[in-house]
C-alpha atoms as a PDB file:
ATOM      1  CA  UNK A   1       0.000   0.000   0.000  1.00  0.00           C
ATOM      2  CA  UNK A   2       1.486   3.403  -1.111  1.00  0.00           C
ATOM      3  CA  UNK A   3       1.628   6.235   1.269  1.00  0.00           C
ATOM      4  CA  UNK A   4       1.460   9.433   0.120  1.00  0.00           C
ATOM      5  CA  UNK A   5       4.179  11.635   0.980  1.00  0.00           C
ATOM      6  CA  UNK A   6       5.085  15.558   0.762  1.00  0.00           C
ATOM      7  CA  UNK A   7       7.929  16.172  -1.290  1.00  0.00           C
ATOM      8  CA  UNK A   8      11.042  17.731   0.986  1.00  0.00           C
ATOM      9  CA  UNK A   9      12.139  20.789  -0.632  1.00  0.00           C
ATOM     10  CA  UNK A  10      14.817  20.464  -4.017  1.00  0.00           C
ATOM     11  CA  UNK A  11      17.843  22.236  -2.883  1.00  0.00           C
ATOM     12  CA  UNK A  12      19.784  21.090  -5.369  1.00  0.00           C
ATOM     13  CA  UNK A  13      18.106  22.827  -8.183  1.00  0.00           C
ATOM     14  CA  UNK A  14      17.568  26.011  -5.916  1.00  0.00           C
ATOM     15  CA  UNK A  15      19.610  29.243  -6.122  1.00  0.00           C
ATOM     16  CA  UNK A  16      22.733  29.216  -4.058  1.00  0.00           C
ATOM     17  CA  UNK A  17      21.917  30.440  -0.195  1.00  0.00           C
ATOM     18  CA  UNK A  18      21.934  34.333  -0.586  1.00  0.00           C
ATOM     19  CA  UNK A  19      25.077  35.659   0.848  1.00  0.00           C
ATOM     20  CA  UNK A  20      25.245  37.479   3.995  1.00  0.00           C
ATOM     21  CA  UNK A  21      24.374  41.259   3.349  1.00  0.00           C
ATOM     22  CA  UNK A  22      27.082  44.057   4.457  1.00  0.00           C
ATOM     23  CA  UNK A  23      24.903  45.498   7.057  1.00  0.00           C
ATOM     24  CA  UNK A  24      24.709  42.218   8.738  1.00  0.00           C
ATOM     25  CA  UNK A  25      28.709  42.215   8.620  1.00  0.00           C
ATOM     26  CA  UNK A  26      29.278  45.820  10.271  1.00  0.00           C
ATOM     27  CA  UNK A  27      29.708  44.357  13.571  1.00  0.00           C
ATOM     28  CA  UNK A  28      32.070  41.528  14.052  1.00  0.00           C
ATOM     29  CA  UNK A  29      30.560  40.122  17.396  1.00  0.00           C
ATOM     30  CA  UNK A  30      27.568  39.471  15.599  1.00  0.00           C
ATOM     31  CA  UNK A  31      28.551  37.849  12.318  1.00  0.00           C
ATOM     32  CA  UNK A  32      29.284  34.263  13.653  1.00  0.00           C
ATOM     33  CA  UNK A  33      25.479  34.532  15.200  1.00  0.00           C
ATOM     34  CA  UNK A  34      24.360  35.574  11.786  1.00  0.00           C
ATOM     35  CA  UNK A  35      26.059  32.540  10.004  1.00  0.00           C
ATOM     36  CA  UNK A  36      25.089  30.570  12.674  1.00  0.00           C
ATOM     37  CA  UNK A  37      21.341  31.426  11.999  1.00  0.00           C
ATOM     38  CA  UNK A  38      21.778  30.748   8.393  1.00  0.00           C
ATOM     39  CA  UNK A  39      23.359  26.909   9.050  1.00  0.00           C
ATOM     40  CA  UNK A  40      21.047  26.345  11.520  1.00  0.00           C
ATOM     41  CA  UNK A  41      18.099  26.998   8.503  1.00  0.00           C
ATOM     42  CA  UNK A  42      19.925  24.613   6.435  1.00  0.00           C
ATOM     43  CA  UNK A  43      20.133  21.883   8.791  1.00  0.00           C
ATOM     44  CA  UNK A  44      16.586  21.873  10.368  1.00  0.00           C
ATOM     45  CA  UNK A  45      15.317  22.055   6.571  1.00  0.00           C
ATOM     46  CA  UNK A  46      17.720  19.112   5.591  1.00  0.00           C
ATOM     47  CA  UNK A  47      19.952  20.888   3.154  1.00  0.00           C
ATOM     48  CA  UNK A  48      23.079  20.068   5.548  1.00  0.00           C
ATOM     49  CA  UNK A  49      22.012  16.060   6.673  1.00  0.00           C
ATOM     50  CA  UNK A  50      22.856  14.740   9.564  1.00  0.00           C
ATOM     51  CA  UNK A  51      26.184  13.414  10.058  1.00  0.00           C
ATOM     52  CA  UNK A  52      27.559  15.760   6.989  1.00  0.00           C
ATOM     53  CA  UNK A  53      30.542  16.903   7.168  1.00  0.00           C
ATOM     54  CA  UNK A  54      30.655  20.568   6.972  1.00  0.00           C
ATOM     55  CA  UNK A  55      32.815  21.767   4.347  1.00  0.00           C
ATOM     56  CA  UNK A  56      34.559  25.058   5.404  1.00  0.00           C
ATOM     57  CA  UNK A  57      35.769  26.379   1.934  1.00  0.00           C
ATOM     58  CA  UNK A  58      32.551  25.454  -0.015  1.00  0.00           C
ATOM     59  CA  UNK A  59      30.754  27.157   2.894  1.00  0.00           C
ATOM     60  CA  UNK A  60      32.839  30.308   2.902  1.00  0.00           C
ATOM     61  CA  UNK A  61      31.957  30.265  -1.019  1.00  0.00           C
ATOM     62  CA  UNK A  62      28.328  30.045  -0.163  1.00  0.00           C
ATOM     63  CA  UNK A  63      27.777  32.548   2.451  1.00  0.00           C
ATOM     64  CA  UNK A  64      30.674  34.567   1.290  1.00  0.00           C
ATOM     65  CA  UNK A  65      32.426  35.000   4.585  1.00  0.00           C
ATOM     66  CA  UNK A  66      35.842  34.084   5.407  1.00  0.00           C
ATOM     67  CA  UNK A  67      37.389  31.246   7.704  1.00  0.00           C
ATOM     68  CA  UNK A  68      37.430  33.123  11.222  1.00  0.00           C
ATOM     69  CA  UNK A  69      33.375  33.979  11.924  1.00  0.00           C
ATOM     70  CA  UNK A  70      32.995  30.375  10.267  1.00  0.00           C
ATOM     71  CA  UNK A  71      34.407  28.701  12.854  1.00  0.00           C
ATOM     72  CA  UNK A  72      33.328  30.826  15.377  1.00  0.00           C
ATOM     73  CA  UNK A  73      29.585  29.953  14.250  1.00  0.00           C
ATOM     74  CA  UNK A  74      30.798  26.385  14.201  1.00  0.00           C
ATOM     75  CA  UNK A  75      31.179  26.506  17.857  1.00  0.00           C
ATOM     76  CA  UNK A  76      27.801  28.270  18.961  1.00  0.00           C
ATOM     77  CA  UNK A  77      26.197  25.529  17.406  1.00  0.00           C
ATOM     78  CA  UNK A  78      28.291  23.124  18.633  1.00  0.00           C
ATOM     79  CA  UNK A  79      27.045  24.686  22.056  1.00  0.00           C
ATOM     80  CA  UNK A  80      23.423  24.064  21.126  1.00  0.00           C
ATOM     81  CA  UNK A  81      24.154  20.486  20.764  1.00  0.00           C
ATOM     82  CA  UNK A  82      23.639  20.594  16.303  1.00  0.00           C
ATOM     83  CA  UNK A  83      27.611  20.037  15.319  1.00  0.00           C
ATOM     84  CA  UNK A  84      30.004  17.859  16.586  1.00  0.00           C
ATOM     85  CA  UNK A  85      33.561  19.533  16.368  1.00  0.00           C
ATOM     86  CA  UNK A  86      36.762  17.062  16.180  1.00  0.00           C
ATOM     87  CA  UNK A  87      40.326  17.728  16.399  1.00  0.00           C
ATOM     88  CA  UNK A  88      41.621  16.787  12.764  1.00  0.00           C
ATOM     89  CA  UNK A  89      38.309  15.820  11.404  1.00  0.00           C
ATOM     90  CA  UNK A  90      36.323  18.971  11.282  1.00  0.00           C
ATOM     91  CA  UNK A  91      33.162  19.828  12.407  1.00  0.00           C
ATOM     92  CA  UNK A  92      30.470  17.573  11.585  1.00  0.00           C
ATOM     93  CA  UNK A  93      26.271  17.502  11.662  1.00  0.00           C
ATOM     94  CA  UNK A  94      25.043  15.840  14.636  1.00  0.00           C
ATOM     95  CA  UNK A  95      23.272  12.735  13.998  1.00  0.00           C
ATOM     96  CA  UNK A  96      21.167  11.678  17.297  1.00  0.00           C
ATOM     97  CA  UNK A  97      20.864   7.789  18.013  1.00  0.00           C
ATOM     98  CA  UNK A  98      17.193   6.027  17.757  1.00  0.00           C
ATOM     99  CA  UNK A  99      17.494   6.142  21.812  1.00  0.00           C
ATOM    100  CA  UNK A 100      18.600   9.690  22.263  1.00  0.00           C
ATOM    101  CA  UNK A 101      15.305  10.844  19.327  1.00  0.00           C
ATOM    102  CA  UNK A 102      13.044   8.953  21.708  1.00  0.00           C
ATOM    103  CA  UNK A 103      14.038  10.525  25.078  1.00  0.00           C
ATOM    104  CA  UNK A 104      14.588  13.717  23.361  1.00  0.00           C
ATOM    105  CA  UNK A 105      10.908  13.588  22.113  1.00  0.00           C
ATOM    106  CA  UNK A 106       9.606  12.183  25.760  1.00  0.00           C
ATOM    107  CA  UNK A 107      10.968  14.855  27.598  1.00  0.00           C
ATOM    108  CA  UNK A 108      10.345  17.768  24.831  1.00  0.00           C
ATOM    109  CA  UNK A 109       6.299  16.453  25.021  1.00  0.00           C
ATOM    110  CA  UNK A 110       6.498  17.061  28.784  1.00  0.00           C
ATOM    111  CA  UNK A 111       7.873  20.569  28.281  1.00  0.00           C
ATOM    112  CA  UNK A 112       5.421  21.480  25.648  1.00  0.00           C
ATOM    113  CA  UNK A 113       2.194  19.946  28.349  1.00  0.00           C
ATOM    114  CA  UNK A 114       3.861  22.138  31.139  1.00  0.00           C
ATOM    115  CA  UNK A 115       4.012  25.554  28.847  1.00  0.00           C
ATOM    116  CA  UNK A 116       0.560  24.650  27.554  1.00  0.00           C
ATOM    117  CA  UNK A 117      -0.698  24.226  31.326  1.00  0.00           C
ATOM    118  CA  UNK A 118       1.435  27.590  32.418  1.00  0.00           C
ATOM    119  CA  UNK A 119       0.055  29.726  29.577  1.00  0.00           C
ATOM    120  CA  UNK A 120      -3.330  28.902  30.125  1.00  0.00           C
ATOM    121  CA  UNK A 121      -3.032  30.488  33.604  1.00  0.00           C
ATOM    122  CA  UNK A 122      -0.888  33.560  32.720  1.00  0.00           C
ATOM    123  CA  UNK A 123      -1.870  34.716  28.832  1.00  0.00           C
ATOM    124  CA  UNK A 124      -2.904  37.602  27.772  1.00  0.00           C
ATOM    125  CA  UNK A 125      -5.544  38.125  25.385  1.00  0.00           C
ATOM    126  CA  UNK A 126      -3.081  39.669  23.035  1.00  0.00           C
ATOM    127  CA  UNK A 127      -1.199  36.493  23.435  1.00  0.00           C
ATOM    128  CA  UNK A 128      -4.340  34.546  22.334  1.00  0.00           C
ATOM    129  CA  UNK A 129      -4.999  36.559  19.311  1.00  0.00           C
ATOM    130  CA  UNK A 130      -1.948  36.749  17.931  1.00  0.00           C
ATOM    131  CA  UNK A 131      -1.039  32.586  18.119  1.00  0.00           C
ATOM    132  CA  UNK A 132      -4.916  32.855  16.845  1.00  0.00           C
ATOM    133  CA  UNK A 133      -3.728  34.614  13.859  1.00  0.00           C
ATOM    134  CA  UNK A 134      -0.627  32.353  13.666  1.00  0.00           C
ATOM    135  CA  UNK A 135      -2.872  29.311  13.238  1.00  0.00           C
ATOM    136  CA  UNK A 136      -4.780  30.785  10.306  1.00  0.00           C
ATOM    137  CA  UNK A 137      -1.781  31.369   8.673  1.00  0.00           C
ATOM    138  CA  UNK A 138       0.055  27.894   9.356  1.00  0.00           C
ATOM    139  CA  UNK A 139      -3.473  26.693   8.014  1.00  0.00           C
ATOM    140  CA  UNK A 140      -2.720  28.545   4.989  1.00  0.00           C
ATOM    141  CA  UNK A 141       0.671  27.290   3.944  1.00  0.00           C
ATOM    142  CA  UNK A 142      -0.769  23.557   5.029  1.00  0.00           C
ATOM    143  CA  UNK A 143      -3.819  24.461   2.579  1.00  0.00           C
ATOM    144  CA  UNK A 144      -0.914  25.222  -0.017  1.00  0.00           C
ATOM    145  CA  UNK A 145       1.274  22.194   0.929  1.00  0.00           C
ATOM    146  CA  UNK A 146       4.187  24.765   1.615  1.00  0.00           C
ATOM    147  CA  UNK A 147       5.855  22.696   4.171  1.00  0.00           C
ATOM    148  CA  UNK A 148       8.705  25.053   4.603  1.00  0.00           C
ATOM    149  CA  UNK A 149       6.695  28.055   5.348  1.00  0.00           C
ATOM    150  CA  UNK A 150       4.381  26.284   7.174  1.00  0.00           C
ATOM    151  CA  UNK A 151       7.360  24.586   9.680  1.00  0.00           C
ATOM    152  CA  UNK A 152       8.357  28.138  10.319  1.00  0.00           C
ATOM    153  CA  UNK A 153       4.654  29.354  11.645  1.00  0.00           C
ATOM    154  CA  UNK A 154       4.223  26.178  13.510  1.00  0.00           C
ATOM    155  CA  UNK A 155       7.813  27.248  15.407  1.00  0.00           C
ATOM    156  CA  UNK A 156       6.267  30.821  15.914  1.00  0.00           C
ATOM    157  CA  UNK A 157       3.399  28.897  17.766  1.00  0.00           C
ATOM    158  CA  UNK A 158       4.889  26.764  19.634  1.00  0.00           C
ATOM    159  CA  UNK A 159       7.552  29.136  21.027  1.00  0.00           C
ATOM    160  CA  UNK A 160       4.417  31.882  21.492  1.00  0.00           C
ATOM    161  CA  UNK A 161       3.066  28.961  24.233  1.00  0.00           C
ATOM    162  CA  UNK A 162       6.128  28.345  26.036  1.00  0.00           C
ATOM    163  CA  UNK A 163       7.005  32.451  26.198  1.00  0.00           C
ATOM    164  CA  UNK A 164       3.442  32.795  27.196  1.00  0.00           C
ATOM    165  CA  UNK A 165       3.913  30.351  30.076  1.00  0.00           C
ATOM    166  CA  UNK A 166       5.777  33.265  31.359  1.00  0.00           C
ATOM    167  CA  UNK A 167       8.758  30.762  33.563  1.00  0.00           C
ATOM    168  CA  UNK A 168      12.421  31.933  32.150  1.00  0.00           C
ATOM    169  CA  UNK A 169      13.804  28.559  33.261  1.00  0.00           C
ATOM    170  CA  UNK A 170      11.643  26.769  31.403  1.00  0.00           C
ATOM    171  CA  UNK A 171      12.170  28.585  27.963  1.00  0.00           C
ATOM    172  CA  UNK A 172      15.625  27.998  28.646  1.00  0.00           C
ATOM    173  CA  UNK A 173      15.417  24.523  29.199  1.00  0.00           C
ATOM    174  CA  UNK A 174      12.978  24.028  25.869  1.00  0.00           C
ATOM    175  CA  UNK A 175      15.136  25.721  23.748  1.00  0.00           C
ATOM    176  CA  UNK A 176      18.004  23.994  24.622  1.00  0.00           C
ATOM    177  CA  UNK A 177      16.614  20.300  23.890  1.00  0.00           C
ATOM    178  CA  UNK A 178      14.238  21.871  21.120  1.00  0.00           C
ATOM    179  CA  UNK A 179      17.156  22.785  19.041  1.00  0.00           C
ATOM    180  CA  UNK A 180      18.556  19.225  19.122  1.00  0.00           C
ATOM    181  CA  UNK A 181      14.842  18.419  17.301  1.00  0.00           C
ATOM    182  CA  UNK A 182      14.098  21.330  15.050  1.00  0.00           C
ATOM    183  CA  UNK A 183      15.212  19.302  12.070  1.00  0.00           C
ATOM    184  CA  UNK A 184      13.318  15.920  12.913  1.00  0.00           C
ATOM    185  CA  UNK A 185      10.100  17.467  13.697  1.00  0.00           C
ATOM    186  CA  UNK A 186      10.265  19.225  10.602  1.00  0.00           C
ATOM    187  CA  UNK A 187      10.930  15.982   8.237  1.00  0.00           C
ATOM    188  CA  UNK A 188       8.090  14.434  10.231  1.00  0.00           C
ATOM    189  CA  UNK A 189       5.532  16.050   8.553  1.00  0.00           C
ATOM    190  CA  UNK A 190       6.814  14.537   5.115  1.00  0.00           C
ATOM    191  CA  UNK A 191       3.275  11.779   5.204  1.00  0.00           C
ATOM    192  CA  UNK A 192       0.088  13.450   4.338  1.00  0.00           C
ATOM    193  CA  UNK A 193      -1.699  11.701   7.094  1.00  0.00           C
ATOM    194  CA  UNK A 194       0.558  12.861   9.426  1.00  0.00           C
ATOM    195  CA  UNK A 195       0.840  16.338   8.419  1.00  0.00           C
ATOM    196  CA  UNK A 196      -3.097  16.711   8.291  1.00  0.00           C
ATOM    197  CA  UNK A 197      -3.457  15.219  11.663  1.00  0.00           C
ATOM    198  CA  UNK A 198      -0.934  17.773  12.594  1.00  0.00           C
ATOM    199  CA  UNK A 199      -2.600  20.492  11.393  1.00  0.00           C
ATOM    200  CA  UNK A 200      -6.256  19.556  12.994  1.00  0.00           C
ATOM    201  CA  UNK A 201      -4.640  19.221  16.272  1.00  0.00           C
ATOM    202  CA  UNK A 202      -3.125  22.717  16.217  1.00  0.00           C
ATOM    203  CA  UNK A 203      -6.353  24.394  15.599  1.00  0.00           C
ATOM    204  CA  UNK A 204      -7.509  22.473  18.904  1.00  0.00           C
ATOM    205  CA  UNK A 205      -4.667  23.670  20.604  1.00  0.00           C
ATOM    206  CA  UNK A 206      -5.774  27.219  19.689  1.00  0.00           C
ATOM    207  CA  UNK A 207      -9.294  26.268  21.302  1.00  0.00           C
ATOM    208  CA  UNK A 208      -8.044  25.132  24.452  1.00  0.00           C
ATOM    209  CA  UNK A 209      -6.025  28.292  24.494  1.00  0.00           C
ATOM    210  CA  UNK A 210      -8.581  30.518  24.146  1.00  0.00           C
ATOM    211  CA  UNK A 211     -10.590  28.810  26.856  1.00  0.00           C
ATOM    212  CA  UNK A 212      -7.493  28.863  28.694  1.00  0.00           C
ATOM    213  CA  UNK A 213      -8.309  25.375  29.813  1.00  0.00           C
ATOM    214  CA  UNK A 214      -4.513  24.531  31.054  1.00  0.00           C
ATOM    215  CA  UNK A 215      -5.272  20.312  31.352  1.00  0.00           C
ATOM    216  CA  UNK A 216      -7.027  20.189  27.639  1.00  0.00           C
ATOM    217  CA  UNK A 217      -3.925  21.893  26.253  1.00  0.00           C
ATOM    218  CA  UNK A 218      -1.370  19.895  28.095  1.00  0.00           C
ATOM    219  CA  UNK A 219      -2.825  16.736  27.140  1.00  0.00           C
ATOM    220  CA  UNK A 220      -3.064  18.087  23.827  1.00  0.00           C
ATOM    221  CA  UNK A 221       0.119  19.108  23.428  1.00  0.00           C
ATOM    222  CA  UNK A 222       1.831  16.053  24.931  1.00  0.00           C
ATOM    223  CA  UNK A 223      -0.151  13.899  22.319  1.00  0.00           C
ATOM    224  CA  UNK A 224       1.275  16.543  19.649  1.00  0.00           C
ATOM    225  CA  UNK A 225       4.734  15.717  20.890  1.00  0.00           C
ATOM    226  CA  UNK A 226       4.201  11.569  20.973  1.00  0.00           C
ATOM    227  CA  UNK A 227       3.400  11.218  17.628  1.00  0.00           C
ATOM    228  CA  UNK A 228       6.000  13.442  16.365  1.00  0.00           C
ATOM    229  CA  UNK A 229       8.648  11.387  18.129  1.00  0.00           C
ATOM    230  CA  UNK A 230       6.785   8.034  16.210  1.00  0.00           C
ATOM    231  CA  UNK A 231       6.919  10.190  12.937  1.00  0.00           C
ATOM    232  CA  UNK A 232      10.194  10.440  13.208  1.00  0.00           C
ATOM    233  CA  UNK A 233      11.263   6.919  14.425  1.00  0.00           C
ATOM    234  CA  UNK A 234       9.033   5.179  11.660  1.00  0.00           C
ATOM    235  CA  UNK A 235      10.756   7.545   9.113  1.00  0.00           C
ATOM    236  CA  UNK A 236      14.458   6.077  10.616  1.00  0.00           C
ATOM    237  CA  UNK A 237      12.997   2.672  10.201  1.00  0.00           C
ATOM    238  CA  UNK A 238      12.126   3.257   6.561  1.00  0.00           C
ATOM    239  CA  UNK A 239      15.298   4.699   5.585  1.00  0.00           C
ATOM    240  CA  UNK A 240      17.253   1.728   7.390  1.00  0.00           C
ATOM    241  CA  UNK A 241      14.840  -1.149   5.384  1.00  0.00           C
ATOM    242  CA  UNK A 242      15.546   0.946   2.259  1.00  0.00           C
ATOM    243  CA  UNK A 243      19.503   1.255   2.757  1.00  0.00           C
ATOM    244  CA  UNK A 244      19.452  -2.695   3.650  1.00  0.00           C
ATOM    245  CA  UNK A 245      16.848  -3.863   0.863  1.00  0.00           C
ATOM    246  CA  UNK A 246      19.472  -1.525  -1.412  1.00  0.00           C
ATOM    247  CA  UNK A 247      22.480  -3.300  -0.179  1.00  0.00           C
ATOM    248  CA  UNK A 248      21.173  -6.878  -0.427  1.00  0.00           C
ATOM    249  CA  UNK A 249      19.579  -6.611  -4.004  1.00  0.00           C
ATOM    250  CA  UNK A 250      20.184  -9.561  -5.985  1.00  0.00           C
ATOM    251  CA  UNK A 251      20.526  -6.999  -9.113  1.00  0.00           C
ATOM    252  CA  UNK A 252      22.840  -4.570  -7.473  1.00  0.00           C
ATOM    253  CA  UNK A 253      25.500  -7.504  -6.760  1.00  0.00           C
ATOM    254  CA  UNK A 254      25.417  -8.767  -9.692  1.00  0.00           C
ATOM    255  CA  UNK A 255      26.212  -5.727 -11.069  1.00  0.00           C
ATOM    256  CA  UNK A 256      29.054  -5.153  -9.206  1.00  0.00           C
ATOM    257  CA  UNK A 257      30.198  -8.661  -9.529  1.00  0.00           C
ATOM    258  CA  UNK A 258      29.879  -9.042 -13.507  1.00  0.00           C
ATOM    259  CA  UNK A 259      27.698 -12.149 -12.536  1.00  0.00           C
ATOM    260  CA  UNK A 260      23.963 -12.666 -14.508  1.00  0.00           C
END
């Protein structure tokens, strides 16, 4: 039985990543950031896989920057836990084990229930209406299958809901463990299914919110969080059975071996 399946975006027939504008440049402390911001796009969206090496000369081509603020943004996000940085081997993508995805996610879905619960008790109805508007328009990119945009107004939610929980230790603590994720959560939606049920549960979440009813949202949310983490493992599972049914076809050997 086929599944259907959205399309990741093509970045090898897109333009070349714009380069990093002179005004950004002016001020030297905050170039590496800047670079940093732009990697971190490319690796949540897939363009820069997990477990890539990250090549520092093509890179400096790309973003047209040289060596210095490279490896400078090479170690913030080595500090949020995305690149692994090794003496004579280079910096590299992090690639998180099936066991460190599935703690990742069970922890992450009790931080999302706790901001859920917190915001309920201490939004504002400013708050409300603008993750209200937020919905609509994550509703619209999901209407036009625009995955991309559509990741980046679900993040806008779900970091309104933890910032509206209004606890500083526990938007530090989400960030820190949401940034390990960012990529997988964004590859889960890749099934239709998925993505729709996705979708339909965010417009409850803006429901519970509105009726500020802190134990709805929570359970909501923590839901939201479970089957992400399942996306994400079944997706691992696939590529593994594809990689070994790849490796172990009859065809392929014979190919290599000059047999019939």
């Amino acid at each position: 039985m086929k599944t259907d399946s959205v399309s990741p975006p093509n970045h090898s027939d897109s333009p070349a990543a714009e380069p990093l504008r002179p005004s950004e440049a002016v001020d030297r402390r905050t170039l590496p950031a800047t670079i940093a911001d732009r990697l971190r796009e490319m690796i949540i969206e897939g363009e820069l896989a997990a477990g890539t090496r990250l090549n520092e000369r093509a890179l400096c081509d790309r973003l047209q920057v040289s060596r210095t603020p490279l490896r400078e943004a090479f170690r913030l996000l080595s500090a949020d836990g995305l690149v692994r940085i090794q003496p004579n081997r280079g910096a590299h993508v992090v690639a998180l084990s099936e066991k460190d995805i599935r703690e990742s996610f069970e922890v992450m879905g009790a931080l999302e229930a706790l901001s859920g619960e917190l915001a309920c008790q201490r939004i504002t109805d400013q708050e409300i209406a603008e993750i209200k508007a937020l919905t609509f328009e994550m509703q619209a990119c999901h209407a036009r299958q625009n995955l991309s945009s559509y990741y980046h107004v679900n993040r806008a939610i779900h970091d309104r809901i933890n910032a509206a929980g209004h606890n500083h230790l526990l938007s530090q603590v989400y960030k820190n463990i949401n940034l390990r994720l960012q990529n997988l959560r964004f590859r889960s939606n890749l099934n239709h299914d998925k993505w729709d049920k996705a979708m339909s549960e965010h417009l409850e979440m803006a429901d519970a919110l509105a009726l500020r009813d802190g134990p709805r949202l929570a359970q909501i949310m923590r839901e939201h969080l479970r089957r992400k983490g399942e996306a994400v493992l079944e997706n691992l599972k696939l590529a593994a059975d594809a990689d070994a049914a790849g490796a172990s076809d009859p065809a392929d050997t014979a190919g290599a071996t000059g047999e019939p």
